[in-house]
N, C-alpha and C. Protein backbone atom coordinates (compact mmCIF):
# COMPACT_ATOMS: atom_id res chain seq x y z
N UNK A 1 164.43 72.56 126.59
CA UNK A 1 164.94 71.87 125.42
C UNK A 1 166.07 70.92 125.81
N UNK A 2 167.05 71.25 126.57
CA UNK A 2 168.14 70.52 127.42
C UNK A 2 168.02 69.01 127.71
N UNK A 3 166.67 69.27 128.71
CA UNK A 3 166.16 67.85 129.17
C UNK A 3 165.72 67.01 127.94
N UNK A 4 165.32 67.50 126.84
CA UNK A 4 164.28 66.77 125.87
C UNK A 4 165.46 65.98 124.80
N UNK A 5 166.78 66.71 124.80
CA UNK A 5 168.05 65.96 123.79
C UNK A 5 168.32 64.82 124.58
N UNK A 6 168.33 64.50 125.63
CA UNK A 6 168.82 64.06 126.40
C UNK A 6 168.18 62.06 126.86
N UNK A 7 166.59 62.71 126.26
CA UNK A 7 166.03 61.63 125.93
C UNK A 7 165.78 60.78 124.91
N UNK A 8 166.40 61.72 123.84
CA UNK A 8 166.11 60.95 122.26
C UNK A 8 167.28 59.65 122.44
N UNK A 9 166.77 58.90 121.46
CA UNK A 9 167.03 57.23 121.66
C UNK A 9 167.22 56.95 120.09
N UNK A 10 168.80 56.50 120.43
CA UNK A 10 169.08 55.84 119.18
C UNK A 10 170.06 56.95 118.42
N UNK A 11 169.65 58.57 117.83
CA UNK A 11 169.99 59.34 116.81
C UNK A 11 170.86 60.86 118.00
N UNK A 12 172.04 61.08 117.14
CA UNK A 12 172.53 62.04 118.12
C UNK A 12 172.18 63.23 117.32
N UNK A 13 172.32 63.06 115.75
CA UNK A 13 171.68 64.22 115.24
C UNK A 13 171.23 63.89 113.71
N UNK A 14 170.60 64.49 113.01
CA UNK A 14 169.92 64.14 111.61
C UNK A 14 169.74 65.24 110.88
N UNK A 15 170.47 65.42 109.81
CA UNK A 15 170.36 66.32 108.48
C UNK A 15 168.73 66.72 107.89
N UNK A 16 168.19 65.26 108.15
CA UNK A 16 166.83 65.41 107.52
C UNK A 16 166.08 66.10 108.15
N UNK A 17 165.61 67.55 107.45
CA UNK A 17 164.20 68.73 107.97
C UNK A 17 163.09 67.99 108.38
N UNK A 18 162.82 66.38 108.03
CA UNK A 18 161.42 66.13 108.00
C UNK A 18 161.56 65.06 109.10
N UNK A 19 162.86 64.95 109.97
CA UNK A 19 162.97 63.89 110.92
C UNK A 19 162.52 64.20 112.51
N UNK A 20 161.79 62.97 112.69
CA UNK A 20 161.41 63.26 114.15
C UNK A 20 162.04 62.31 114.99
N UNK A 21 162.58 62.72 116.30
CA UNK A 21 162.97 62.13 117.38
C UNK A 21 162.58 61.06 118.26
N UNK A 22 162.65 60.15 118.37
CA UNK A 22 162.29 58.93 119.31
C UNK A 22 162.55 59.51 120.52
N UNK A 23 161.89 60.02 121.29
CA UNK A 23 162.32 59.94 123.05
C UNK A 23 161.69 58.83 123.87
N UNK A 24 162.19 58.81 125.01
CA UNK A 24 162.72 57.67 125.58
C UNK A 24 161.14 58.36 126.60
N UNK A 25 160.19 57.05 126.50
CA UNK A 25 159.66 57.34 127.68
C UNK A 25 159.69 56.79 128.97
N UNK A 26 159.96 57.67 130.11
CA UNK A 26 159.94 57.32 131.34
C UNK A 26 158.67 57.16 131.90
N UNK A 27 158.53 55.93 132.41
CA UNK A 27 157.22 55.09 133.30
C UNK A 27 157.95 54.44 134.02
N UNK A 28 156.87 54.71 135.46
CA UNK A 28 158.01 53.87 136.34
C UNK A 28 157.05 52.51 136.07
N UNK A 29 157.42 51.32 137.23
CA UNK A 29 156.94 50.15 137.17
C UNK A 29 155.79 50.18 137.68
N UNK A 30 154.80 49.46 137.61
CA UNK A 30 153.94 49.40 138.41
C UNK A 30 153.98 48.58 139.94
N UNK A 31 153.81 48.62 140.55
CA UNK A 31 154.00 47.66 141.85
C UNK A 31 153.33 46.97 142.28
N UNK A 32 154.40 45.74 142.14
CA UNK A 32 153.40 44.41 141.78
C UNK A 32 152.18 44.00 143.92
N UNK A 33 151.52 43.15 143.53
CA UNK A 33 151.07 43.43 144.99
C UNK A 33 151.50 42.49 145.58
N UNK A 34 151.36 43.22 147.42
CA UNK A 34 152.65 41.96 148.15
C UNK A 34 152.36 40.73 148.35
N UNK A 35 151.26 40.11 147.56
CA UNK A 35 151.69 38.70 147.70
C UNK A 35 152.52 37.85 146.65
N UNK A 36 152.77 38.72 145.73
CA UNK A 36 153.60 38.51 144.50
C UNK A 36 154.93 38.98 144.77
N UNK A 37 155.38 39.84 145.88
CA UNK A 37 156.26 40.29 145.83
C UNK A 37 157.85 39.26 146.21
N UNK A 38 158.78 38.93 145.74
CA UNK A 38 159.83 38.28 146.11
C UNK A 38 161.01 39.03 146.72
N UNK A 39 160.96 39.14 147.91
CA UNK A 39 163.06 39.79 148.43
C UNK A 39 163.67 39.29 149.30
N UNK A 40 164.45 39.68 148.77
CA UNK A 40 166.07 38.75 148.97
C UNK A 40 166.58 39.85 150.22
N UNK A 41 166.89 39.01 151.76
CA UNK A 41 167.33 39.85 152.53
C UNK A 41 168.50 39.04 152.81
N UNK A 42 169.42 40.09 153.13
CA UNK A 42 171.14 39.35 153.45
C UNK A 42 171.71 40.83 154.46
N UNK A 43 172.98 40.01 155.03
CA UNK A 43 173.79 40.80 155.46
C UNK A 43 174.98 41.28 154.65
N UNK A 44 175.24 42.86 154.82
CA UNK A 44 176.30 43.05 153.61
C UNK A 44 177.22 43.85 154.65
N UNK A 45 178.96 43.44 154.36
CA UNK A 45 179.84 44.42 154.68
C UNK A 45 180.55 45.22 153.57
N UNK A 46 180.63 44.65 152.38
CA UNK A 46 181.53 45.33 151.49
C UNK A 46 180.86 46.62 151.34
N UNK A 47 181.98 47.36 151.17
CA UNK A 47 182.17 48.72 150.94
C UNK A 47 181.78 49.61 151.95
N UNK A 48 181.79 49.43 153.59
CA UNK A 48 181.25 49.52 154.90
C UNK A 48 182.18 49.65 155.60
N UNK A 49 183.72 49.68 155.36
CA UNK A 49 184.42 49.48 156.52
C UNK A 49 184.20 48.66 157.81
N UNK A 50 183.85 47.41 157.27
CA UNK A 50 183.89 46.43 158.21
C UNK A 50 182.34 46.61 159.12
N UNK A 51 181.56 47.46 158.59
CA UNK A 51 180.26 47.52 159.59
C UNK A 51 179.42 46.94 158.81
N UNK A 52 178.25 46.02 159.51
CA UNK A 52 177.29 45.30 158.89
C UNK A 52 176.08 46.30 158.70
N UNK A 53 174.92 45.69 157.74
CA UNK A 53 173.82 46.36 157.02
C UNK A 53 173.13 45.58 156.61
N UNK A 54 171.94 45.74 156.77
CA UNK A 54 171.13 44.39 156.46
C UNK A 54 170.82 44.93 154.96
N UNK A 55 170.39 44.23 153.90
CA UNK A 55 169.94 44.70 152.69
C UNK A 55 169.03 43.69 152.19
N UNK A 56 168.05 44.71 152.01
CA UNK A 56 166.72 43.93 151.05
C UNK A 56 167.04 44.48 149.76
N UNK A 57 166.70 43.15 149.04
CA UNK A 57 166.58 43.70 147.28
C UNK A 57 165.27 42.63 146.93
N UNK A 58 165.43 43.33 145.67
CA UNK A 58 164.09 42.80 144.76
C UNK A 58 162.89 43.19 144.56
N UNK A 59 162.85 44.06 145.42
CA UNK A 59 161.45 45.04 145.21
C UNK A 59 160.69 45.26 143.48
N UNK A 60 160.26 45.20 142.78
CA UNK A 60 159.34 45.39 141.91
C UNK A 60 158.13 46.51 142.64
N UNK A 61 158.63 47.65 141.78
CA UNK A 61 157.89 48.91 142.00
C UNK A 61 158.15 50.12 142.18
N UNK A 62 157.17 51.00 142.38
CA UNK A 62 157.75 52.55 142.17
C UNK A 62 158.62 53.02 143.30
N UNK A 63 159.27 54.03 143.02
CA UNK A 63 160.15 54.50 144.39
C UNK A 63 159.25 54.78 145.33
N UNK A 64 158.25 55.29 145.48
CA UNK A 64 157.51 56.00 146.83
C UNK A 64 157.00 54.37 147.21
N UNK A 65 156.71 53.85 147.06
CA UNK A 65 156.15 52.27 147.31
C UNK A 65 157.61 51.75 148.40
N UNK A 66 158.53 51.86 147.67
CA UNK A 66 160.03 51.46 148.12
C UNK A 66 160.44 52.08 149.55
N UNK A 67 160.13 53.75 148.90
CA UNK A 67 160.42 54.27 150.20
C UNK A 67 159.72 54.33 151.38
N UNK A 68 158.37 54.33 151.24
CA UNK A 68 157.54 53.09 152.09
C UNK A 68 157.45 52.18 153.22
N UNK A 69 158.45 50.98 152.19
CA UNK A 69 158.40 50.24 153.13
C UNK A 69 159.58 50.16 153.78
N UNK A 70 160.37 51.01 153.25
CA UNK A 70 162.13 51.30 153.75
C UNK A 70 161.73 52.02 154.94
N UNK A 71 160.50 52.82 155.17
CA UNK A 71 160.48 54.14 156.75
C UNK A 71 159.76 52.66 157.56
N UNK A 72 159.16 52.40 156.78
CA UNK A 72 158.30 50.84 158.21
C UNK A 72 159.24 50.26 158.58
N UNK A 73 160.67 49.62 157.89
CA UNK A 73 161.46 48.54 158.41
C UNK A 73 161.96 49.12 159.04
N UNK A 74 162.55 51.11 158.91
CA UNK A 74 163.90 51.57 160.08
C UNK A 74 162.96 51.55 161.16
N UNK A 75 161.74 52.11 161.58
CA UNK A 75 161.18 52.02 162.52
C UNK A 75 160.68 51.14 163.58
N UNK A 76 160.46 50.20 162.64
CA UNK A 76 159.86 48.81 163.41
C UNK A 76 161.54 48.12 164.26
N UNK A 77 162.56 48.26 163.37
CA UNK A 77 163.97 48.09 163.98
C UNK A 77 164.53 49.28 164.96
N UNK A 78 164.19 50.78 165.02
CA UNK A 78 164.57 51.18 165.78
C UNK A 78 165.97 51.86 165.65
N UNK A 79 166.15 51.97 164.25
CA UNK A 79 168.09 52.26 163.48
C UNK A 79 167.19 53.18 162.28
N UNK A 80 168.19 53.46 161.82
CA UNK A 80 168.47 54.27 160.34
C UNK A 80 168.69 53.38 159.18
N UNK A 81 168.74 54.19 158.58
CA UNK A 81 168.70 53.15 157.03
C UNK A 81 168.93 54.04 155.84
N UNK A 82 168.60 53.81 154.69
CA UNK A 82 168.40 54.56 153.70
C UNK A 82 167.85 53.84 152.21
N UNK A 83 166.95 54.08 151.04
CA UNK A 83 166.63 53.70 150.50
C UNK A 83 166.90 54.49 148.95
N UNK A 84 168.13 53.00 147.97
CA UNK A 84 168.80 53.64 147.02
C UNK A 84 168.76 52.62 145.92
N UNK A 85 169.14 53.31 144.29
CA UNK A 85 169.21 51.91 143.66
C UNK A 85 168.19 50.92 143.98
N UNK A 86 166.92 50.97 144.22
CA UNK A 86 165.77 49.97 144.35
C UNK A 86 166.33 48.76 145.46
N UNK A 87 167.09 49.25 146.71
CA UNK A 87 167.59 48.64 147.40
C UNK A 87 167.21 49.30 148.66
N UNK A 88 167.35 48.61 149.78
CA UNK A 88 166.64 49.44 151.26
C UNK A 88 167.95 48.63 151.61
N UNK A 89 168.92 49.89 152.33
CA UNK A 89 169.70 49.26 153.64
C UNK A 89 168.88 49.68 155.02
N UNK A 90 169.62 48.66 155.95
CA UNK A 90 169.11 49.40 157.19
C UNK A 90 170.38 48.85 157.79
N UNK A 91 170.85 49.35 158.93
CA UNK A 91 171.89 49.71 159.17
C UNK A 91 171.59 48.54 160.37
N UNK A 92 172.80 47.78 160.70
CA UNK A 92 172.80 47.07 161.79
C UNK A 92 172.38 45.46 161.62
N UNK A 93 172.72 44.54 162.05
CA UNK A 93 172.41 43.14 161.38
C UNK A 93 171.34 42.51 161.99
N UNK A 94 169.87 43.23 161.49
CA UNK A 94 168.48 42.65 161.39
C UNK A 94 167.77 41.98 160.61
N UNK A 95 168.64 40.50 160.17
CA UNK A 95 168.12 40.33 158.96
C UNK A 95 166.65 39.17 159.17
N UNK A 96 166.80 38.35 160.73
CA UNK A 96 165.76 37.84 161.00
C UNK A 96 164.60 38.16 161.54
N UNK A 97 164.50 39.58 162.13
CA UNK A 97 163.53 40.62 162.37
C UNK A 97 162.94 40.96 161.06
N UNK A 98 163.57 41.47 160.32
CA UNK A 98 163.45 41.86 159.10
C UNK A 98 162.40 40.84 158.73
N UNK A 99 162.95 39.53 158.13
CA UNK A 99 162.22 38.80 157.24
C UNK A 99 160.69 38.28 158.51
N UNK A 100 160.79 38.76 159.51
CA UNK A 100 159.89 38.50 160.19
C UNK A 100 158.82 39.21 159.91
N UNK A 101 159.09 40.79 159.90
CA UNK A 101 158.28 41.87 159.77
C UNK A 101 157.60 41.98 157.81
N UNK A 102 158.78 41.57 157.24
CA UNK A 102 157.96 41.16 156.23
C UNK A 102 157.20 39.93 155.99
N UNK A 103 157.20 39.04 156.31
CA UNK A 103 156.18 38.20 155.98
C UNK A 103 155.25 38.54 156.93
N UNK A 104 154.92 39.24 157.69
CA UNK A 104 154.01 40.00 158.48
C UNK A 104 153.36 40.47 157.82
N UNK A 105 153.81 41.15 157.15
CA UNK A 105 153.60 42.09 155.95
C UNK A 105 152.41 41.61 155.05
N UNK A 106 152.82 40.14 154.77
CA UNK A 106 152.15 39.19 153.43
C UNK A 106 153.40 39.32 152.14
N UNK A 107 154.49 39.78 152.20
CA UNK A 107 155.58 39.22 151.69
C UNK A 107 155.94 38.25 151.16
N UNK A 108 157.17 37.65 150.54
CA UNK A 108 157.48 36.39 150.44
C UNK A 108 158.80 36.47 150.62
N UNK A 109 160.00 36.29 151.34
CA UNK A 109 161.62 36.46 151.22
C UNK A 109 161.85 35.25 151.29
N UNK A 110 163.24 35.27 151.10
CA UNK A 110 164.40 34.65 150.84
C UNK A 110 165.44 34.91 152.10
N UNK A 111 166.02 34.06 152.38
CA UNK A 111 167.42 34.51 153.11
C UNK A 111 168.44 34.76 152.22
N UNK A 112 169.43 35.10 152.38
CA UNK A 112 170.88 35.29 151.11
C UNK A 112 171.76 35.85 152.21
N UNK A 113 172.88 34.37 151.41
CA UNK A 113 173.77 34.55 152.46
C UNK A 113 173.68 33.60 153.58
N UNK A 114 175.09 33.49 154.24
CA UNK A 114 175.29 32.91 155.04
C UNK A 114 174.52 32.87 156.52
């Protein structure tokens, strides 16, 4: 029951015996296919203590899709990474490997950033 208050949308509570609850349904996205796909790869230091991280964004799609292609990029680079917030870091400043391996892929990126 916990989980189920938690999703109603809009009403925190209602007097009326004959009222029913709006819950919130969760669906993830569908994932669009990679020749539609657009991401944005850059180098990021903030909030890193001064260490670089490459970061892809823009993904359109479900997490397991995400996490995916987040285990192909640490591998194909040879580092760690992690995949959060519909964002893939990978640790270390690969951002032209990166956009290499994705348009490999059938991708489409962007550079971002300097």
């Amino acid at each position: 029951m916990g989980k189920k208050k938690k999703k109603r949308v809009d009403v925190v509570y209602s007097t009326n015996p004959d009222f029913n609850y709006d819950f919130d349904d969760d669906h993830e996205e569908e994932t669009l296919p990679v020749d539609e796909q657009l991401l944005y790869v850059s180098i990021d230091r903030k909030k890193r203590k001064g260490k670089e991280v490459t970061l892809i964004e823009g993904f359109v799609g479900t997490d397991e899709d995400l996490k995916a292609l987040g285990k192909l990029l640490k591998s194909s680079c040879g580092v760690g990474g992690t995949v959060k917030d519909g964002e893939i870091l990978i640790q270390g400043s690969f951002r032209d490997k990166i956009i290499e391996i994705l348009e490999k892929e059938g991708y489409k990126t962007k550079r971002k950033g300097g």
